[in-house]
C-alpha atoms as a PDB file:
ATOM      1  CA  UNK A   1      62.051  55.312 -25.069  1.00  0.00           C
ATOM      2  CA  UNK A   2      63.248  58.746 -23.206  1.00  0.00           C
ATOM      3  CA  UNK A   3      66.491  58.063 -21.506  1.00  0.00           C
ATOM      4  CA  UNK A   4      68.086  61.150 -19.673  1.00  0.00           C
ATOM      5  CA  UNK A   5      70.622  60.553 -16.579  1.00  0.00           C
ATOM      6  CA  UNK A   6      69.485  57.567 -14.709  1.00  0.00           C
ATOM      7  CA  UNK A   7      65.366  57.609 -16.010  1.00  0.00           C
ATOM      8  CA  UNK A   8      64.397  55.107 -18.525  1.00  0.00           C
ATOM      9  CA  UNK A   9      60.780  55.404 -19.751  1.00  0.00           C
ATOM     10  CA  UNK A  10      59.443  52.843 -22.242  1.00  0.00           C
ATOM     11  CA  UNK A  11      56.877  54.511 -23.332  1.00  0.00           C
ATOM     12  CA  UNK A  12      54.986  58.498 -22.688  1.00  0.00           C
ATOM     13  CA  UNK A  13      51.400  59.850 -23.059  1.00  0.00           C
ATOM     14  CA  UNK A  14      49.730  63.218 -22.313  1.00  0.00           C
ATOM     15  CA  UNK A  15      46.755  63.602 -20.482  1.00  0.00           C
ATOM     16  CA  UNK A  16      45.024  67.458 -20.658  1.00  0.00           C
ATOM     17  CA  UNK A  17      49.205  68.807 -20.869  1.00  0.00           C
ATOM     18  CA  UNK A  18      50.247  66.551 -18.493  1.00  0.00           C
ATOM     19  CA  UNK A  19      53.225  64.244 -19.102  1.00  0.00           C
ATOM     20  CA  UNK A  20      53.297  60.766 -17.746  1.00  0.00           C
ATOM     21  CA  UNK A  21      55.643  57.769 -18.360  1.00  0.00           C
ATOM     22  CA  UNK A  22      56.334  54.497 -17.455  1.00  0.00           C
ATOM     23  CA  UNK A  23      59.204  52.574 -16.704  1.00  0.00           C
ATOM     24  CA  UNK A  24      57.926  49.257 -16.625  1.00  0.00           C
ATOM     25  CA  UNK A  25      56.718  49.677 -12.895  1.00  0.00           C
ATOM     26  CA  UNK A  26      56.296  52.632 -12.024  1.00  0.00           C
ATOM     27  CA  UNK A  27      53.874  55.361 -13.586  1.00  0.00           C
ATOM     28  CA  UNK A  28      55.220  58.764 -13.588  1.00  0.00           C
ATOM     29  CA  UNK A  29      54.383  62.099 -13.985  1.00  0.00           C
ATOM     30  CA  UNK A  30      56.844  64.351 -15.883  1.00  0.00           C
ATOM     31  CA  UNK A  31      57.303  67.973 -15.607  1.00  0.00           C
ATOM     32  CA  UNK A  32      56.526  69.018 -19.659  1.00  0.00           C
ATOM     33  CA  UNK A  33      59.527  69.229 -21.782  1.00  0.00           C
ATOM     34  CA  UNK A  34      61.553  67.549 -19.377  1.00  0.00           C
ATOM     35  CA  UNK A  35      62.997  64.710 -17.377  1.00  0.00           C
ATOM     36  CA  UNK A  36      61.720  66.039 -13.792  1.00  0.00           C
ATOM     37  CA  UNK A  37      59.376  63.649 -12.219  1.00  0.00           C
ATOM     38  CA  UNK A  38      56.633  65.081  -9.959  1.00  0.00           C
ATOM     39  CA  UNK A  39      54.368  62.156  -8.700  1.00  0.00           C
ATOM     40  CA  UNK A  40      55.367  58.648  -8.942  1.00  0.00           C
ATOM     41  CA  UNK A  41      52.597  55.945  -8.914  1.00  0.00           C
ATOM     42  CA  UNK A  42      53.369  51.312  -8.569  1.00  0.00           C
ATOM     43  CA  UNK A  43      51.636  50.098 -11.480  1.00  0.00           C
ATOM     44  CA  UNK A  44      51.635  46.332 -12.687  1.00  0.00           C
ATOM     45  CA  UNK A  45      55.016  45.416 -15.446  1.00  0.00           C
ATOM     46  CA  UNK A  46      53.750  47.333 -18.445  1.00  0.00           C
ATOM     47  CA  UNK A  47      55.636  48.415 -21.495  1.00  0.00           C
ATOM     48  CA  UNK A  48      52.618  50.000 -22.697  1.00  0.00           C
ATOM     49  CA  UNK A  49      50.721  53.449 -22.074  1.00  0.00           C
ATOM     50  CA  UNK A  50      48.418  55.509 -23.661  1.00  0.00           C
ATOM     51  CA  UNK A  51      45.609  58.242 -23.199  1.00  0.00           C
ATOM     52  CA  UNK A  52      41.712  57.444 -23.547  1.00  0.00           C
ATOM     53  CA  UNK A  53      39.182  59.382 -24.550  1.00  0.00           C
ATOM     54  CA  UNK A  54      38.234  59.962 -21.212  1.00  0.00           C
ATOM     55  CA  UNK A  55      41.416  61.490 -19.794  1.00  0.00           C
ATOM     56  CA  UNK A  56      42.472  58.227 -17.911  1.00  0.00           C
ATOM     57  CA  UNK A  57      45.773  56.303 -18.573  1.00  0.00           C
ATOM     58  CA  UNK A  58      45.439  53.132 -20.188  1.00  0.00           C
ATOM     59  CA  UNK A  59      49.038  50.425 -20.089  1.00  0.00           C
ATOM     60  CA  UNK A  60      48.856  46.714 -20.867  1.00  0.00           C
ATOM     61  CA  UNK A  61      51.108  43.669 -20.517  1.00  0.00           C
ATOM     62  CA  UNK A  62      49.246  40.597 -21.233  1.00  0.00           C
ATOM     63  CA  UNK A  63      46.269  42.590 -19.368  1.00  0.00           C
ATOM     64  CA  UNK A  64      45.256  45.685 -20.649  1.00  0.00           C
ATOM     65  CA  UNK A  65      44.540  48.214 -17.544  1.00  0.00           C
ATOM     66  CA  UNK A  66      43.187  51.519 -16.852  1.00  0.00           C
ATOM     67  CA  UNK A  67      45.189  53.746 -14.714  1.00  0.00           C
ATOM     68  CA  UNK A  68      43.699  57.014 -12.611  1.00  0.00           C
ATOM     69  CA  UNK A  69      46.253  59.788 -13.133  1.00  0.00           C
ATOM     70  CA  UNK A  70      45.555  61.245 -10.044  1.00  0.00           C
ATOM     71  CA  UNK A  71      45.882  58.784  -7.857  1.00  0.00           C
ATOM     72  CA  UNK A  72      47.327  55.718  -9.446  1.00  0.00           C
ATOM     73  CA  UNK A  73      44.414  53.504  -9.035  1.00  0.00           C
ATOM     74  CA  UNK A  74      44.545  50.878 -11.371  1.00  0.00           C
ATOM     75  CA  UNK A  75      41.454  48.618 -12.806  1.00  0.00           C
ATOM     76  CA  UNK A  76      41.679  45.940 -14.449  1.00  0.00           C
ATOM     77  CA  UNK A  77      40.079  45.650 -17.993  1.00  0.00           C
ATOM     78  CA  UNK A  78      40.525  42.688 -20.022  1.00  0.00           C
ATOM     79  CA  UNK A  79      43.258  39.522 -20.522  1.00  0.00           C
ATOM     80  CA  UNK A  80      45.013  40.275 -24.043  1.00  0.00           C
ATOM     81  CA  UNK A  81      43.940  37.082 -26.281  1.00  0.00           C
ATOM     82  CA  UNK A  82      45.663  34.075 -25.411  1.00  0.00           C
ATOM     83  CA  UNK A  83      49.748  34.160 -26.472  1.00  0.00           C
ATOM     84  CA  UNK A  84      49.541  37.935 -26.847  1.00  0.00           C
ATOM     85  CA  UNK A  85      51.702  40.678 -24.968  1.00  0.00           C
ATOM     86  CA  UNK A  86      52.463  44.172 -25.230  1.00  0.00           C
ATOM     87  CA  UNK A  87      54.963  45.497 -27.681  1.00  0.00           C
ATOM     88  CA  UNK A  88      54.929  48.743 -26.599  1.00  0.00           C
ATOM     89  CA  UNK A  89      52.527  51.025 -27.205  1.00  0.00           C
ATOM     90  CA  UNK A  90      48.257  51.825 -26.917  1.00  0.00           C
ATOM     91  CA  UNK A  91      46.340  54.123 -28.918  1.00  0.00           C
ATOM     92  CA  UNK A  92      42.697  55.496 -29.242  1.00  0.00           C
ATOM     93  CA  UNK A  93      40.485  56.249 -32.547  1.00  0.00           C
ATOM     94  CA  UNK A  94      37.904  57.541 -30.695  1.00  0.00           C
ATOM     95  CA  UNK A  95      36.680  55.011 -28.392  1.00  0.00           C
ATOM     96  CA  UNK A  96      37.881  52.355 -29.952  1.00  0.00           C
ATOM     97  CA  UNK A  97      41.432  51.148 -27.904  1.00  0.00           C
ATOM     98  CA  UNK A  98      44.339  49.312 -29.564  1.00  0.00           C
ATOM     99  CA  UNK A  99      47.557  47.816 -28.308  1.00  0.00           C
ATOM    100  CA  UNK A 100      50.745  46.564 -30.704  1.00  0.00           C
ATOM    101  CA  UNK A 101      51.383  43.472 -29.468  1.00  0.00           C
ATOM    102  CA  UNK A 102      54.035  40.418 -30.111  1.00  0.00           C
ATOM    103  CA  UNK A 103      52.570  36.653 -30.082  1.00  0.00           C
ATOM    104  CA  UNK A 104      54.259  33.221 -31.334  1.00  0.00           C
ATOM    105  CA  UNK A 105      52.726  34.792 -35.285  1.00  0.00           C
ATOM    106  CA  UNK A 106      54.314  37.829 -34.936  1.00  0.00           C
ATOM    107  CA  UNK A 107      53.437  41.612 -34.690  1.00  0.00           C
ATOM    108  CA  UNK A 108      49.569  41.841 -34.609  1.00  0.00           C
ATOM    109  CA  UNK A 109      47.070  44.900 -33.330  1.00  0.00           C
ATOM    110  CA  UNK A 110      44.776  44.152 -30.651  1.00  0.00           C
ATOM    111  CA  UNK A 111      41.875  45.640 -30.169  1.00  0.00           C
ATOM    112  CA  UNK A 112      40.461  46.202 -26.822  1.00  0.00           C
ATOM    113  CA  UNK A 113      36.282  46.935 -25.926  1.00  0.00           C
ATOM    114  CA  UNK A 114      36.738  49.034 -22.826  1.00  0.00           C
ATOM    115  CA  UNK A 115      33.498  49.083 -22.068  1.00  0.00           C
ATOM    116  CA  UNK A 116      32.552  45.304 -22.869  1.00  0.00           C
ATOM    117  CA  UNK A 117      35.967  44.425 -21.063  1.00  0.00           C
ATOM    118  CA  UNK A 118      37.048  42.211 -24.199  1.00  0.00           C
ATOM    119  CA  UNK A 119      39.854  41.795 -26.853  1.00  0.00           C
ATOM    120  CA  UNK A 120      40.530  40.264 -29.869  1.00  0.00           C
ATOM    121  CA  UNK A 121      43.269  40.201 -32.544  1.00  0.00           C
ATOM    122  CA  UNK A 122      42.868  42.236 -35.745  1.00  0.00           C
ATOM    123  CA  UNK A 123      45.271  40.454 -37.852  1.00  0.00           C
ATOM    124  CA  UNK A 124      49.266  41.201 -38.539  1.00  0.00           C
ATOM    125  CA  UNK A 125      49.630  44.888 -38.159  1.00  0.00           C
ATOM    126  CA  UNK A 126      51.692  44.959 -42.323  1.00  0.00           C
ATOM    127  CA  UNK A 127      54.845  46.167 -40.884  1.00  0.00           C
ATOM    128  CA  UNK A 128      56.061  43.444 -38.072  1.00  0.00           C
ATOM    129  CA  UNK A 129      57.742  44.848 -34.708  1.00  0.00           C
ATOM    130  CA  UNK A 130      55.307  47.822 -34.105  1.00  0.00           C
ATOM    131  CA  UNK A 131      56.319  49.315 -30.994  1.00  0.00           C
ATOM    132  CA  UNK A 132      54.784  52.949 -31.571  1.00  0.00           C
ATOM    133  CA  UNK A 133      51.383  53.690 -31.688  1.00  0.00           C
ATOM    134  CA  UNK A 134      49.331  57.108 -32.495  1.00  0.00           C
ATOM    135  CA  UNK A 135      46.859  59.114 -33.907  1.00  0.00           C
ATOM    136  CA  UNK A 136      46.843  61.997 -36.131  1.00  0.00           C
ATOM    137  CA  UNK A 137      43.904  63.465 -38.009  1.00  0.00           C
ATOM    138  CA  UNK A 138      41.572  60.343 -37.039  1.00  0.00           C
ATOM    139  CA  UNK A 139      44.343  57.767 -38.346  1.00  0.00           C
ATOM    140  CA  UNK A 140      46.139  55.115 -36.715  1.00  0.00           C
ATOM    141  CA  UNK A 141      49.971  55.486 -37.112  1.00  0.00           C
ATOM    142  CA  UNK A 142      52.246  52.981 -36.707  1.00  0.00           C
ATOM    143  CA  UNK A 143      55.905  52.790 -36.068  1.00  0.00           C
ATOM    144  CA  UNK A 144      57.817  49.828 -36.242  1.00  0.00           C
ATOM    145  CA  UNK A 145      61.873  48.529 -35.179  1.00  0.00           C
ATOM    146  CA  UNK A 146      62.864  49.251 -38.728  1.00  0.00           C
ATOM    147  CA  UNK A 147      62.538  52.850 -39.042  1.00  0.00           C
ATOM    148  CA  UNK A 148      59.101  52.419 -41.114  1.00  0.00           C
ATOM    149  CA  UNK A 149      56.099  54.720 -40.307  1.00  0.00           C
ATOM    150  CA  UNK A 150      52.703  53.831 -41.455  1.00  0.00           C
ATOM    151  CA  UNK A 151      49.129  54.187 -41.414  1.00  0.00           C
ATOM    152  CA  UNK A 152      46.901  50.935 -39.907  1.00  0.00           C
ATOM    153  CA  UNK A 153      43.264  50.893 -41.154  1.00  0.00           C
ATOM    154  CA  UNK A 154      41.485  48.986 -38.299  1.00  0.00           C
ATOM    155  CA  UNK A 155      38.542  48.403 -40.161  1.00  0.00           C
ATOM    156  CA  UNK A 156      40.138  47.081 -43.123  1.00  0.00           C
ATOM    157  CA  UNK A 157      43.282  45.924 -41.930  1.00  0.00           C
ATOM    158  CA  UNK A 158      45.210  47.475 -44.593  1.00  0.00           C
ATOM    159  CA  UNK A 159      48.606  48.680 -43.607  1.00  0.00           C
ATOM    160  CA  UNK A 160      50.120  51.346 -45.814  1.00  0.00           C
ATOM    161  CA  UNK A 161      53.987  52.425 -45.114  1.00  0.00           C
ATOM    162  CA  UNK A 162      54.285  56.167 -45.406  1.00  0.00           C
ATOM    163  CA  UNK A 163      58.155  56.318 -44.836  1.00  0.00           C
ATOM    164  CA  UNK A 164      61.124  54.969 -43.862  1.00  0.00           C
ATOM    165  CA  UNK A 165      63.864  56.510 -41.893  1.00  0.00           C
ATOM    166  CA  UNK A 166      66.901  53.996 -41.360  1.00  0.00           C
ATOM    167  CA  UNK A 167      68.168  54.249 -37.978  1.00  0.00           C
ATOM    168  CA  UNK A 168      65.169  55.126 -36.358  1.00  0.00           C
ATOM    169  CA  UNK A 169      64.391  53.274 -33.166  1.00  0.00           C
ATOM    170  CA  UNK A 170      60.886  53.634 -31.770  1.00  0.00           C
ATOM    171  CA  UNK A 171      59.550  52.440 -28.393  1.00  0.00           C
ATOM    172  CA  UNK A 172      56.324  54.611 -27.595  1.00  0.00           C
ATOM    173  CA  UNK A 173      54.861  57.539 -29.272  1.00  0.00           C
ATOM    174  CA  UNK A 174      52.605  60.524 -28.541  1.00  0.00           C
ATOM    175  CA  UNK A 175      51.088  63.042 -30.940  1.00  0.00           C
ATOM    176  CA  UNK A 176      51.225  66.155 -29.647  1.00  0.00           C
ATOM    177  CA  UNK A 177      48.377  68.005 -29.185  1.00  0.00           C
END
């Protein structure tokens, strides 16, 4: 959550040093290091947004999309499983796409086949509330409403808190590269 003047963004991601943003409807492009938007692309609601591995923008709702950062144009992937919705926040290990999501159980990660247009739930994410996704070093991190940071092991689905900063709010992350 980046909130300067009269922008809100929910969440950010950087594409090849280029900063984009969403606030919900609209994807924008930021000028680095600031609050300065350049382009300004209609996007379905998403709270969601993250970077592939193929330099395209992915955001997600109860619909995960992919988003040309270019031009905006926006294709539809996959429906999230059935009573899921974004929490805020889609990251890649490699290929492999995952979205935090809230449901009537709680926090779980989704995991989302890009290519095979398909999702499916990988279980409670260990630390409820995730609305910060990202990877470091080829691991997942997690960051949840409670100031907890984490690692999420997809293939395991062992969570393992790393810290725990009190007062911390988190809505989006973004590793730098």
């Amino acid at each position: 959550l980046i909130a300067t003047g009269n922008s809100l963004h929910l969440d950010v991601a950087i594409v090849m040093g280029r900063w984009f943003a969403t606030n919900g409807t609209n994807l924008v492009e930021l000028q680095p290091f600031t609050n300065t938007v350049l382009i300004t692309h209609t996007i379905p609601q998403a709270n969601s947004l993250g970077t592939g591995p193929d330099n395209k923008l992915y955001i997600a709702n109860t619909k995960a999309y992919r988003v040309h950062p270019n031009t905006g144009a926006v294709t539809l992937i996959t429906d999230l499983p059935a009573g899921h919705s974004s929490s805020g926040d889609i990251a890649f290990l490699g290929k492999r796409m995952f979205v935090s999501t809230n449901s009537d159980c709680g926090g779980s990660l989704v995991e989302v086949d890009v290519d095979k247009k398909d999702s499916w739930v990988l279980g409670g994410d260990g630390l409820g509330c995730v609305y910060g996704l990202a990877t470091v070093n080829n691991q997942l991190i997690i960051l949840n409403c409670d100031g907890k940071v984490g690692t999420f092991d997809p293939d395991t689905g062992i969570a393992q808190i790393l810290t725990t900063s009190a007062g911390l709010v988190v809505y989006g992350a973004e590793a730098l590269p």
